[in-house]
Protein backbone atom coordinates (compact mmCIF):
# COMPACT_ATOMS: atom_id res chain seq x y z
CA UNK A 1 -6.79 -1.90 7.09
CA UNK A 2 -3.27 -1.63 5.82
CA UNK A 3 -1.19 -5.28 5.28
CA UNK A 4 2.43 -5.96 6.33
CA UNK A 5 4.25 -8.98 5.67
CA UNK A 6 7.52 -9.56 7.70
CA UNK A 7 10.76 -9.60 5.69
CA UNK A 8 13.10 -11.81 6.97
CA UNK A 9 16.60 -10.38 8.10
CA UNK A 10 14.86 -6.67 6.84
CA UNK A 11 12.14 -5.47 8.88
CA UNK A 12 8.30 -5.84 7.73
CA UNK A 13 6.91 -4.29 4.71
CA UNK A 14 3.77 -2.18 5.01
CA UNK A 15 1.22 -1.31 2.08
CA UNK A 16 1.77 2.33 1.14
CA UNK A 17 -0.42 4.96 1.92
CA UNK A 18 -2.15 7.47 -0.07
CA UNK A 19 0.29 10.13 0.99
CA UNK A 20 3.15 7.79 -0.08
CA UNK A 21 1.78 6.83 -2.79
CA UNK A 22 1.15 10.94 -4.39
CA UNK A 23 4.83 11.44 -2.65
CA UNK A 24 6.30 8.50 -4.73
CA UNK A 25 5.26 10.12 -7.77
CA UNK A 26 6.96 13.21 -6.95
CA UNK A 27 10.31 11.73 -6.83
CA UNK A 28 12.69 12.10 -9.52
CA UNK A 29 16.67 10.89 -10.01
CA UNK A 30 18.27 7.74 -9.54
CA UNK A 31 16.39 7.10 -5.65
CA UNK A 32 12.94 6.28 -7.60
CA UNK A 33 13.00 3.13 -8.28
CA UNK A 34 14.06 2.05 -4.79
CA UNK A 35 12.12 5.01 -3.06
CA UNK A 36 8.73 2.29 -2.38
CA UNK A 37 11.36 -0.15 -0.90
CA UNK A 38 12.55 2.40 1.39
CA UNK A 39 8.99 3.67 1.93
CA UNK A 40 7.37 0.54 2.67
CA UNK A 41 9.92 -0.80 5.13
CA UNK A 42 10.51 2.61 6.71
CA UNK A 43 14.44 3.03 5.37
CA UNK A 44 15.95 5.71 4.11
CA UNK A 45 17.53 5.01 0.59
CA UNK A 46 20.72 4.74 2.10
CA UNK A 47 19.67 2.06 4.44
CA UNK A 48 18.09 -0.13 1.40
CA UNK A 49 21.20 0.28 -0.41
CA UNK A 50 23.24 -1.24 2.27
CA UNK A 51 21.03 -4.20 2.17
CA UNK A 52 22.14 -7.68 0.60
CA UNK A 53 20.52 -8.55 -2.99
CA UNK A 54 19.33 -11.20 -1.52
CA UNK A 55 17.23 -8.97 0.94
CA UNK A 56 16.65 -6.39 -1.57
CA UNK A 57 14.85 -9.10 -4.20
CA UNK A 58 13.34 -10.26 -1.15
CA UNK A 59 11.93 -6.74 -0.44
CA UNK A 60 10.70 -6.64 -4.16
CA UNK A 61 8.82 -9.79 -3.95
CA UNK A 62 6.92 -8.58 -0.75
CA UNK A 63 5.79 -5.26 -2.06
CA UNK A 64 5.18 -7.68 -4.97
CA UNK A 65 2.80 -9.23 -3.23
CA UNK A 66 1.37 -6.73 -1.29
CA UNK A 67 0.47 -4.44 -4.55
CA UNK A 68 -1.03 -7.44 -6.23
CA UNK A 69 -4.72 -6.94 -7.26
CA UNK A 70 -7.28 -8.38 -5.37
CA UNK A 71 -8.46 -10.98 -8.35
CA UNK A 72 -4.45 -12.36 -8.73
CA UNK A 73 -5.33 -13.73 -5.29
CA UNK A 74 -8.42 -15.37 -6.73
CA UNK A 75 -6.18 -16.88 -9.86
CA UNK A 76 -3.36 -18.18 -7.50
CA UNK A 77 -5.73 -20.07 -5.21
CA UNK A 78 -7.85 -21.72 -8.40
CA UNK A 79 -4.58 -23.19 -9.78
């Protein structure tokens, strides 16, 4: 089952896929470090790049979050 979490003012942020995640490492240039921004929220880079910083650090910390290992969840909760 993939996750999403909603991003507000953005759109909602889905887990990658397999497919994007062998495309991702594919991509060269300056578009790769953005590229599983744009991926995950279904923008093109052009689209993420016309989004706030605010946003875009928002965006970071929800694939943040999303990415996070299973036993980080664990760790968060015992604290």
């Amino acid at each position: 089952m993939l996750r999403q979490i909603e991003v507000e003012g953005v759109g909602t942020m889905c887990e990658l896929t397999d497919w994007q995640l062998t495309r991702l490492q594919k991509i060269r240039g300056p578009n790769r470090a953005i590229a599983p921004m744009a991926m995950g929220l279904g923008m093109t880079y052009h689209q993420y790049r016309q989004l706030s910083p605010e946003q875009q650090k928002a965006c970071w910390d929800a694939f943040g979050v999303l990415t996070r290992p299973p036993s980080d969840e664990r760790l968060m909760r015992a604290r």
